[in-house]
C-alpha atoms as a PDB file:
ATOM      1  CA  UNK A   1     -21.428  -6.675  28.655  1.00  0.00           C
ATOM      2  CA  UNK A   2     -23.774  -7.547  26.272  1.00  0.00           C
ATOM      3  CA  UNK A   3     -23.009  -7.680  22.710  1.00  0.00           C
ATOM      4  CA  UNK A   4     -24.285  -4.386  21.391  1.00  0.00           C
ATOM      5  CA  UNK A   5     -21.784  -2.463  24.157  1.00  0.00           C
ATOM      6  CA  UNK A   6     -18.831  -4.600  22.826  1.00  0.00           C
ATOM      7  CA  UNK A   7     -19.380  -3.628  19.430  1.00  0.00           C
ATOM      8  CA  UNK A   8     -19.734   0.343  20.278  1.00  0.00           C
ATOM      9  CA  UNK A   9     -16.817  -0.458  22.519  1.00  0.00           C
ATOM     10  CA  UNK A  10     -14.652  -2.368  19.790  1.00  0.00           C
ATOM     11  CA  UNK A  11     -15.710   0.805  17.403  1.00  0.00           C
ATOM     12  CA  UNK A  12     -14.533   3.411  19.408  1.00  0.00           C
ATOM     13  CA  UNK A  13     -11.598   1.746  20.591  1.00  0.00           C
ATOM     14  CA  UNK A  14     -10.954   1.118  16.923  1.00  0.00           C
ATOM     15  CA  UNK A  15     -11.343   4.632  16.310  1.00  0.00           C
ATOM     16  CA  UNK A  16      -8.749   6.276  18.720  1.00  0.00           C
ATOM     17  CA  UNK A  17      -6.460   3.839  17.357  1.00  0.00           C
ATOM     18  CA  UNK A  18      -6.705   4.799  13.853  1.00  0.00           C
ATOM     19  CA  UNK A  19      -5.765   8.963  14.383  1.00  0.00           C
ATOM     20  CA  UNK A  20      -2.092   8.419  14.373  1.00  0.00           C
ATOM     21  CA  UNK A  21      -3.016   5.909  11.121  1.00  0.00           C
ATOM     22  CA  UNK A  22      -5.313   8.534   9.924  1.00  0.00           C
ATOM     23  CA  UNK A  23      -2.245  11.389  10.442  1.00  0.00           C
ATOM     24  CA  UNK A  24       0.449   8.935   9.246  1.00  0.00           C
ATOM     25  CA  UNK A  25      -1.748   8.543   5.795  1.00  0.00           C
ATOM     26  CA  UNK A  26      -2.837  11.925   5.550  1.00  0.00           C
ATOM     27  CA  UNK A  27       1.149  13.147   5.295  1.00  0.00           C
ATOM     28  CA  UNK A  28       1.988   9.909   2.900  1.00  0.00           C
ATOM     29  CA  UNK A  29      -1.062  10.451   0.432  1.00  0.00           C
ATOM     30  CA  UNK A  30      -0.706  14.344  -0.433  1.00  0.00           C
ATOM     31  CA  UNK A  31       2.108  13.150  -2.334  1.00  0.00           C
ATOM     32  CA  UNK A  32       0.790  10.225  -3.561  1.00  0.00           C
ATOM     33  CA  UNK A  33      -2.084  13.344  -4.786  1.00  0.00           C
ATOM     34  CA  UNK A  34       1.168  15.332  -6.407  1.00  0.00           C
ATOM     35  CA  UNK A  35       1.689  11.798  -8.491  1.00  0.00           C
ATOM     36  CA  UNK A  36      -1.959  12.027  -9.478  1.00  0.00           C
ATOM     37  CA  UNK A  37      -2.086  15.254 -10.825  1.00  0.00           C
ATOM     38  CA  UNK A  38       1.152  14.469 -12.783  1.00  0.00           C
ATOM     39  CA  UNK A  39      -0.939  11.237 -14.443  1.00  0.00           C
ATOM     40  CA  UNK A  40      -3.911  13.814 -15.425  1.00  0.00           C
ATOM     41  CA  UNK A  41      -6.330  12.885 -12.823  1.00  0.00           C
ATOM     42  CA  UNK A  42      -8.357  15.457 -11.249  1.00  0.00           C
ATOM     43  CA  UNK A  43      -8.857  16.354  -7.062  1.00  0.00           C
ATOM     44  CA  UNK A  44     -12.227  14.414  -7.446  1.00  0.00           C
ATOM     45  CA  UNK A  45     -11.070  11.248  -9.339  1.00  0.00           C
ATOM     46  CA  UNK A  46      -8.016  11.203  -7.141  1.00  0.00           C
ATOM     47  CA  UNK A  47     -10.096  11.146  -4.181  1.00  0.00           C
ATOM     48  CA  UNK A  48     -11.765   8.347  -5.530  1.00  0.00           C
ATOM     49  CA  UNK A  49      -9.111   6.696  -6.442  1.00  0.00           C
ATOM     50  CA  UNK A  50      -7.486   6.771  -3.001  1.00  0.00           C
ATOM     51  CA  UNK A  51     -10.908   6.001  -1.503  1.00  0.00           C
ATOM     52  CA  UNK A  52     -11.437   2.894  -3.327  1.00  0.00           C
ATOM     53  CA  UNK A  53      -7.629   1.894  -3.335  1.00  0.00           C
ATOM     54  CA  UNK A  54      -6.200   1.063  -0.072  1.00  0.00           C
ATOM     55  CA  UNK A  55      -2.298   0.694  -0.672  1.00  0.00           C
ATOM     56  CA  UNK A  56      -0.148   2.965  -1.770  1.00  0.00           C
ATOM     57  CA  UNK A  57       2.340   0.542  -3.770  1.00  0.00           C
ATOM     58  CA  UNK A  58      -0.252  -0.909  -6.014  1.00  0.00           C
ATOM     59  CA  UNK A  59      -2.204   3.049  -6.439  1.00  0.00           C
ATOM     60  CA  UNK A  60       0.874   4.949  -7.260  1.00  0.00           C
ATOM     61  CA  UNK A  61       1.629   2.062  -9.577  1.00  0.00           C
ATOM     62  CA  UNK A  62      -1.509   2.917 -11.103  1.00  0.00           C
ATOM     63  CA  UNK A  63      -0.979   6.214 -11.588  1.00  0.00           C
ATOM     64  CA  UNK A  64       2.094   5.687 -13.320  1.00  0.00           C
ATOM     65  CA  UNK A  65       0.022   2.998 -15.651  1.00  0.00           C
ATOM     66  CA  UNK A  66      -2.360   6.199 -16.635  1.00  0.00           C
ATOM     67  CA  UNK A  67       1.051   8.419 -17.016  1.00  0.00           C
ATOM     68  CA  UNK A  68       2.164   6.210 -19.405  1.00  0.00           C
ATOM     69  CA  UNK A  69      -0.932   5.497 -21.013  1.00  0.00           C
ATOM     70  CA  UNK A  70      -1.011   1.867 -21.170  1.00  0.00           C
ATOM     71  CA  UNK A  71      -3.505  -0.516 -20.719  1.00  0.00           C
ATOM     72  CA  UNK A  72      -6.226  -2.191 -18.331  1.00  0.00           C
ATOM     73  CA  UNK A  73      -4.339  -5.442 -18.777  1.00  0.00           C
ATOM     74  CA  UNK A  74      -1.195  -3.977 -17.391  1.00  0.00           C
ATOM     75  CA  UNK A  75      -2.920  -1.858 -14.880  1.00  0.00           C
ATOM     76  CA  UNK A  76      -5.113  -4.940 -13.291  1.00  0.00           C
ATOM     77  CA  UNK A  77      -1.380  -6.794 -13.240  1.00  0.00           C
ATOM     78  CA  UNK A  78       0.723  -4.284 -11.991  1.00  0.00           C
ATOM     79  CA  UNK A  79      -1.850  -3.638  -8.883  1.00  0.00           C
ATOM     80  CA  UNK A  80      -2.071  -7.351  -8.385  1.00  0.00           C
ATOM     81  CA  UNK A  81       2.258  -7.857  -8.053  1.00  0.00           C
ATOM     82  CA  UNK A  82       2.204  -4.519  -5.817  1.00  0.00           C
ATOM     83  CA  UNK A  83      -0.746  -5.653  -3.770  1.00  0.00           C
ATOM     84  CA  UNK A  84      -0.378  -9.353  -3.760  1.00  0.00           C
ATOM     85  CA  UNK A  85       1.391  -9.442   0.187  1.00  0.00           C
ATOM     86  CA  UNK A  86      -2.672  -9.147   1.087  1.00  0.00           C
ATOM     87  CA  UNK A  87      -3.592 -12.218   0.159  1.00  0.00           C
ATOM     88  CA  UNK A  88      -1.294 -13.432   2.757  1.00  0.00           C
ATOM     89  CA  UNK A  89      -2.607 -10.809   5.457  1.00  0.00           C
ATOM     90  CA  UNK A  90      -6.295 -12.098   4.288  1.00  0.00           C
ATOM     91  CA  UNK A  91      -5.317 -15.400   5.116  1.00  0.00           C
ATOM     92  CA  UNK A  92      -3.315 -14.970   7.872  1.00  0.00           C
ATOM     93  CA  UNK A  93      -6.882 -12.682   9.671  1.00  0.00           C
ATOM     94  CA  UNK A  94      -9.414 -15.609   8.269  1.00  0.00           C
ATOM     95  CA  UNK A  95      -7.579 -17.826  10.781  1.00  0.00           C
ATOM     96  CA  UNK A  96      -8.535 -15.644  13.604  1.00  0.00           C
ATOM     97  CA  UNK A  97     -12.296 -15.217  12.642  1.00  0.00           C
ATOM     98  CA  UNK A  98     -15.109 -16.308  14.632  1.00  0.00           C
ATOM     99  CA  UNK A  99     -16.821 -19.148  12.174  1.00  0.00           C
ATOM    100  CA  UNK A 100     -19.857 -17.435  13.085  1.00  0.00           C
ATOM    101  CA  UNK A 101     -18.486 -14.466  11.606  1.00  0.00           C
ATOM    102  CA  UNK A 102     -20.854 -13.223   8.423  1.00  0.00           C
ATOM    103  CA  UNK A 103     -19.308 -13.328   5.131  1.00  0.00           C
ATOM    104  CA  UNK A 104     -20.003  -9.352   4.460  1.00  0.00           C
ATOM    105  CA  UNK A 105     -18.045  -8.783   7.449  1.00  0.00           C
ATOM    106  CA  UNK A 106     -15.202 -11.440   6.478  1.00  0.00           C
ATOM    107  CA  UNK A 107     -15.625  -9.026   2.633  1.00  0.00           C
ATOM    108  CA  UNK A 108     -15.396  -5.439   4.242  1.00  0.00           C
ATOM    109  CA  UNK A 109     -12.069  -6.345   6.620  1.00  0.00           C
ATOM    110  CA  UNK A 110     -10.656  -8.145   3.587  1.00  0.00           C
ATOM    111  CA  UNK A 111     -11.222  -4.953   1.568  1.00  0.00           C
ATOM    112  CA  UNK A 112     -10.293  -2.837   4.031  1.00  0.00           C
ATOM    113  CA  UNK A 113      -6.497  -4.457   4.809  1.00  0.00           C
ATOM    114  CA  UNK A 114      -3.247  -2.411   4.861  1.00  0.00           C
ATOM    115  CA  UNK A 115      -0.227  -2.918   6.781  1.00  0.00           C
ATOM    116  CA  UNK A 116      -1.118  -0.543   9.434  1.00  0.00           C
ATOM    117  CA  UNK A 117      -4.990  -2.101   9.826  1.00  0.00           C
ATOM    118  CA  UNK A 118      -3.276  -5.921   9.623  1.00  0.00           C
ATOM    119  CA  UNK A 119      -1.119  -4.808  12.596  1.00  0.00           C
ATOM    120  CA  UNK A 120      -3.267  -3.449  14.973  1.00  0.00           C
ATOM    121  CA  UNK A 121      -6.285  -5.744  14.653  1.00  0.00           C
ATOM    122  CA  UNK A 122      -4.117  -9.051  14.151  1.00  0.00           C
ATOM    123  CA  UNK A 123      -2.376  -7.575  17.521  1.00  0.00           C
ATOM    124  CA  UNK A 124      -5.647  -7.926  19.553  1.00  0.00           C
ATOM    125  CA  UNK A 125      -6.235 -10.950  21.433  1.00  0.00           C
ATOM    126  CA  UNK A 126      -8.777 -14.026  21.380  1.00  0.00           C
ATOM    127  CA  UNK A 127     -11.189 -13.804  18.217  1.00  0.00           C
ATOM    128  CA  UNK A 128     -11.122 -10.972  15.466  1.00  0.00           C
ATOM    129  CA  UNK A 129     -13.823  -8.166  15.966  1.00  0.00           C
ATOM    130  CA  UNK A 130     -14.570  -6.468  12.902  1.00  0.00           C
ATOM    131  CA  UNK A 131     -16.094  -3.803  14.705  1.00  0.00           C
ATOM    132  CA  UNK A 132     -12.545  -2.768  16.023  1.00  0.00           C
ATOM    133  CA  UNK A 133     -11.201  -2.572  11.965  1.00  0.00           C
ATOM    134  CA  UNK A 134     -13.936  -0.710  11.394  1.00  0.00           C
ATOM    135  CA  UNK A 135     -13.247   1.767  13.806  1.00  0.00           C
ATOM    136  CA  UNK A 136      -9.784   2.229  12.665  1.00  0.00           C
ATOM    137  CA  UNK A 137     -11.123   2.231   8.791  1.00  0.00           C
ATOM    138  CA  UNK A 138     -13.531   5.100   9.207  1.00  0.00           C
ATOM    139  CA  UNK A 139     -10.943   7.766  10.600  1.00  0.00           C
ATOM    140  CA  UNK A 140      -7.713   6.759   8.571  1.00  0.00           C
ATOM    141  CA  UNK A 141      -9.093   5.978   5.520  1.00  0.00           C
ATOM    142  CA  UNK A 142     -10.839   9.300   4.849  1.00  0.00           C
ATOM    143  CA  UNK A 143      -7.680  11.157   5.801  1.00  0.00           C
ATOM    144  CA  UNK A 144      -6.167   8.939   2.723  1.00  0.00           C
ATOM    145  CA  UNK A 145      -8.728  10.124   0.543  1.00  0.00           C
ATOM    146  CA  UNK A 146      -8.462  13.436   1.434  1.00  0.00           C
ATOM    147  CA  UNK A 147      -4.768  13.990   1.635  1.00  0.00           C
ATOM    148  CA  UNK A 148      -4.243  12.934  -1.963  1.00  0.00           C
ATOM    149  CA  UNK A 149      -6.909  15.008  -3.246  1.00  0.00           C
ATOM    150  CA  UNK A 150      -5.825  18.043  -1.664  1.00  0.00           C
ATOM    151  CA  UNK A 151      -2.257  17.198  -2.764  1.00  0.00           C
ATOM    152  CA  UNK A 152      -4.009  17.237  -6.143  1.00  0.00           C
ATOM    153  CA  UNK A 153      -5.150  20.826  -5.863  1.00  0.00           C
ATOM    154  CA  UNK A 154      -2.361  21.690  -4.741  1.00  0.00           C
ATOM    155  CA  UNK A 155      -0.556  20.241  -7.600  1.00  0.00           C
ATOM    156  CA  UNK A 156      -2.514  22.337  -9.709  1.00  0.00           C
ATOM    157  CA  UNK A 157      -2.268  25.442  -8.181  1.00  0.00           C
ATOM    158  CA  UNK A 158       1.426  25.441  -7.688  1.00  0.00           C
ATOM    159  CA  UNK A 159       4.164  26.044 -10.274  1.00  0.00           C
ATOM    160  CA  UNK A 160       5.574  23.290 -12.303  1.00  0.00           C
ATOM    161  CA  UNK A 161       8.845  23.436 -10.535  1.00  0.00           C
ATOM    162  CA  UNK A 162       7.367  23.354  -6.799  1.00  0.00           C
ATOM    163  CA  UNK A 163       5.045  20.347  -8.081  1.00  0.00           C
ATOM    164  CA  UNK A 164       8.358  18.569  -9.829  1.00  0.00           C
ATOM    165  CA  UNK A 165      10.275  19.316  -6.248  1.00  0.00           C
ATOM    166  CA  UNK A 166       7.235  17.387  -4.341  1.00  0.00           C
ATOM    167  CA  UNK A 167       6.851  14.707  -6.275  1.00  0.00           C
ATOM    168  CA  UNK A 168      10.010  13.364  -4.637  1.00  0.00           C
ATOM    169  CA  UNK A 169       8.497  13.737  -1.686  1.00  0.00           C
ATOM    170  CA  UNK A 170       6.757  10.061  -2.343  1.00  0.00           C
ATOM    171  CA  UNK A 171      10.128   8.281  -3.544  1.00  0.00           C
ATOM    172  CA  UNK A 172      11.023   9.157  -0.160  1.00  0.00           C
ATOM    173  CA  UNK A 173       8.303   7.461   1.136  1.00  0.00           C
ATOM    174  CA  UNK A 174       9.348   4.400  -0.853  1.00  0.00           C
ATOM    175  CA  UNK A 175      12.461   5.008   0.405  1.00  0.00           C
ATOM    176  CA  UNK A 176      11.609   4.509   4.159  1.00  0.00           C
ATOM    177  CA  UNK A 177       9.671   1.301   3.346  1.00  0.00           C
ATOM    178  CA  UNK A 178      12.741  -0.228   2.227  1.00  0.00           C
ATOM    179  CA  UNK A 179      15.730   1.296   3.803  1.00  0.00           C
ATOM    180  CA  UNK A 180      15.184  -0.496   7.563  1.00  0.00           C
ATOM    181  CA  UNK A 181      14.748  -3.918   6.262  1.00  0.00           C
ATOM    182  CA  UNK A 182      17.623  -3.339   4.141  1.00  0.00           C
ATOM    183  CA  UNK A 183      19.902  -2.263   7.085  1.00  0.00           C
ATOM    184  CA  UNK A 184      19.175  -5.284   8.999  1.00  0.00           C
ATOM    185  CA  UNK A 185      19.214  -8.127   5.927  1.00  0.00           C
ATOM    186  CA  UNK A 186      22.014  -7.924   3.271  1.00  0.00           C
ATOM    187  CA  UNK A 187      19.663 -10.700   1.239  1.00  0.00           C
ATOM    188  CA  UNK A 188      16.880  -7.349   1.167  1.00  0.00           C
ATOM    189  CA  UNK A 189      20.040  -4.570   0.384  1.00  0.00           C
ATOM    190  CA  UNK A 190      20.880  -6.865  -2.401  1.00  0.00           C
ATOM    191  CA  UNK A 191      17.865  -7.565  -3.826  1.00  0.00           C
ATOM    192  CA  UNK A 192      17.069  -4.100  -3.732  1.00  0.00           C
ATOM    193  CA  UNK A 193      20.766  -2.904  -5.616  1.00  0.00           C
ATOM    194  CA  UNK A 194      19.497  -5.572  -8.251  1.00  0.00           C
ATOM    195  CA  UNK A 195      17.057  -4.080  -8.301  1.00  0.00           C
ATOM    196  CA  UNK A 196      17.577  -0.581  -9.318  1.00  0.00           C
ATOM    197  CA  UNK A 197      20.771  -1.891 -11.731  1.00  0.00           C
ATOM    198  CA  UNK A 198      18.431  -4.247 -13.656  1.00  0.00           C
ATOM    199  CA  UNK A 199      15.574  -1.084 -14.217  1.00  0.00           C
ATOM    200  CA  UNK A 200      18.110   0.861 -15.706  1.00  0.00           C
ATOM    201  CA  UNK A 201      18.993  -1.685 -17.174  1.00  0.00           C
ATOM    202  CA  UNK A 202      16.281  -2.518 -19.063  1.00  0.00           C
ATOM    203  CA  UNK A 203      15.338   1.187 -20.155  1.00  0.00           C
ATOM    204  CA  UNK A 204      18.637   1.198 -21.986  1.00  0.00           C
ATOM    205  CA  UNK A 205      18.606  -2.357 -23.830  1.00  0.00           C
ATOM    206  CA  UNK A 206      17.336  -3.065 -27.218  1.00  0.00           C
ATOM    207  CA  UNK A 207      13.972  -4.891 -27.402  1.00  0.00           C
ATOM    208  CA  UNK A 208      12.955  -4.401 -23.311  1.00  0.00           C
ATOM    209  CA  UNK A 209      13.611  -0.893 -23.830  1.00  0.00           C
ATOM    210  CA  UNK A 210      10.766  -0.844 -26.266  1.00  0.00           C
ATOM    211  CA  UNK A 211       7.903  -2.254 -23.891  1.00  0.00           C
ATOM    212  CA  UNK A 212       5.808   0.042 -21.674  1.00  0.00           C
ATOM    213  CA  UNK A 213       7.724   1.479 -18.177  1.00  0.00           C
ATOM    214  CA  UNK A 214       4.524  -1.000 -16.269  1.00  0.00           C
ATOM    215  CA  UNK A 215       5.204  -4.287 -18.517  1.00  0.00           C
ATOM    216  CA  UNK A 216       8.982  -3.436 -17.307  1.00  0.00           C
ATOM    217  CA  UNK A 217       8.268  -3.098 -13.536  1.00  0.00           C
ATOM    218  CA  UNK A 218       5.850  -6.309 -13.476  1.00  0.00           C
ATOM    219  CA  UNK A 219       8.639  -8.050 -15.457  1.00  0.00           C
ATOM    220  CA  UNK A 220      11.006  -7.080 -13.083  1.00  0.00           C
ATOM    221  CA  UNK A 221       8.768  -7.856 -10.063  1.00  0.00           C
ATOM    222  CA  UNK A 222       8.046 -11.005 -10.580  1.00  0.00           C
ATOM    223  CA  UNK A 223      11.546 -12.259 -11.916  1.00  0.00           C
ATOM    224  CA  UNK A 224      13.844 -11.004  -9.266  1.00  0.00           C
ATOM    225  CA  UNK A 225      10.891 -11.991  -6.256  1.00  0.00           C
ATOM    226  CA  UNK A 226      11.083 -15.587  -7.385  1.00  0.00           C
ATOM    227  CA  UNK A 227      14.706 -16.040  -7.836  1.00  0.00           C
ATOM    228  CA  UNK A 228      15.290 -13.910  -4.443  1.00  0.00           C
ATOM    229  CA  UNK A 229      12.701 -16.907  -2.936  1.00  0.00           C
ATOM    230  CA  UNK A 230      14.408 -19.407  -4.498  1.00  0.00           C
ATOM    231  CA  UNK A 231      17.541 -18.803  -3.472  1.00  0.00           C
ATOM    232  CA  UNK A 232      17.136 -17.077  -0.405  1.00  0.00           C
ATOM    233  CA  UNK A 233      13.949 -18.612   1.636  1.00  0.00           C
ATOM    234  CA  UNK A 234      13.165 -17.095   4.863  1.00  0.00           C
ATOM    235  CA  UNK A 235      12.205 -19.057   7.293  1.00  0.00           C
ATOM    236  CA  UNK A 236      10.927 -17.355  10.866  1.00  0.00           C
ATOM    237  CA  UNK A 237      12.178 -17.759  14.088  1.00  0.00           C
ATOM    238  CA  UNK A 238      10.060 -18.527  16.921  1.00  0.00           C
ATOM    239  CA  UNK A 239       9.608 -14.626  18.495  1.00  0.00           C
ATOM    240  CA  UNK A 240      10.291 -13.079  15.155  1.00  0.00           C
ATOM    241  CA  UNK A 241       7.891 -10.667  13.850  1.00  0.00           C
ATOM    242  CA  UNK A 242       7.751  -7.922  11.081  1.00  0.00           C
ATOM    243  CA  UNK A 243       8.387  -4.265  11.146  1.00  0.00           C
ATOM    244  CA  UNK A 244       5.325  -2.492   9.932  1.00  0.00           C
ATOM    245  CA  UNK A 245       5.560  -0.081   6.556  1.00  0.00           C
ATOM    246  CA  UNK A 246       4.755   3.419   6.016  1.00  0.00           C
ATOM    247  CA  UNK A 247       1.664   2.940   3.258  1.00  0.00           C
ATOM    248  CA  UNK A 248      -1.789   1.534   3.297  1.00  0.00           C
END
């Protein structure tokens, strides 16, 4: 097979594989779209947003940034603490590149990385083909895009109360991230109580109370992640592996 074959093969390989991503995102992302009307965006910049944003975490973090109308600074670090498990997905792919690999392709399946793109293309045998994650990318991530501007519309064309009603459709998203891991690690369940007892927390005490609902969160974040690593390292078992998550 000569090597302009593999690549159409890798593409549309890549492609059937992404649909049930594509589906999977397109349910997820109309309420992340419900979220985005709520901040003020419109169906256009929402679409743009989700286009140009490829996890769900760090994007409904920002929309909750723009909600509470606080600043870039918090904004650029509240995206980096939800998003920052990429860098280790970057690095983990990187060591399955072919060195001959260009660096705009090594740049476009860096971009492109969510939990559901990380699994299937780190799952592939031998060398990385980018041609596969591109495959994957250009049916899934559209149907992000377009779910959460469509949930945007229909944000705006339904009454408050049906919009309010939807808008926990995405907690429960959140909720089946982190409900599984929970049930099979009491270190996760009780990070997680922590958790929710220190945000409410922290609304209700002098001083903290005060600072923006973002500066809170990254506060938060970054606190209870370190002390949970500190005194609670994981270390894998040979076999082990991780259960994928519901956003991109």
């Amino acid at each position: 097979m000569d090597d302009k074959t593999r690549r159409r093969a890798a593409l549309a390989q890549g492609m059937r594989n992404g649909v049930p991503i594509g589906l999977g995102y397109f349910a997820v992302s109309f309420a992340l779209g419900i979220a985005a009307k709520n901040a003020g965006l419109d169906p256009v910049q929402s679409f743009l947003a989700s286009l140009l944003c490829n996890a769900s975490a760090g994007e409904y973090a920002g929309f909750r940034v723009i909600a509470a109308r606080s600043g870039l600074l918090t904004m650029a670090v509240m995206t980096f603490v939800a998003n920052a498990r990429y860098l280790l997905m970057s690095t983990a792919m990187s060591q399955r590149m072919d060195p001959q690999v260009h660096p705009v392709h090594r740049f476009l399946m860096s971009f492109f990385i969510t939990d559901e793109f990380f699994a299937i293309t780190i799952a592939r045998p031998g060398y990385l083909d980018p041609f596969y994650h591109y495959g994957a990318v250009l049916v899934a991530s559209p149907c992000w895009a377009l779910g959460t501007a469509l949930g945007c519309v229909a944000g705006e064309l339904m009454p408050a109360r049906a919009v309010s009603a939807l808008s926990v459709a995405l907690f429960g998203m959140f909720l089946a991230v982190i409900v599984p891991p929970a049930r099979k690690d009491k270190v996760i369940a009780g990070v997680i109580l922590v958790c929710f007892a220190a945000s409410f927390a922290l609304s209700r005490l002098p001083v903290v109370s005060g600072l923006s609902e973002g500066t809170r969160t990254i506060l938060l974040t970054v606190v209870i992640a370190s002390a949970a690593a500190v005194l609670f390292p994981h270390t894998e078992t040979a076999g082990e592996t991780d259960d994928g998550e519901v956003e991109p």
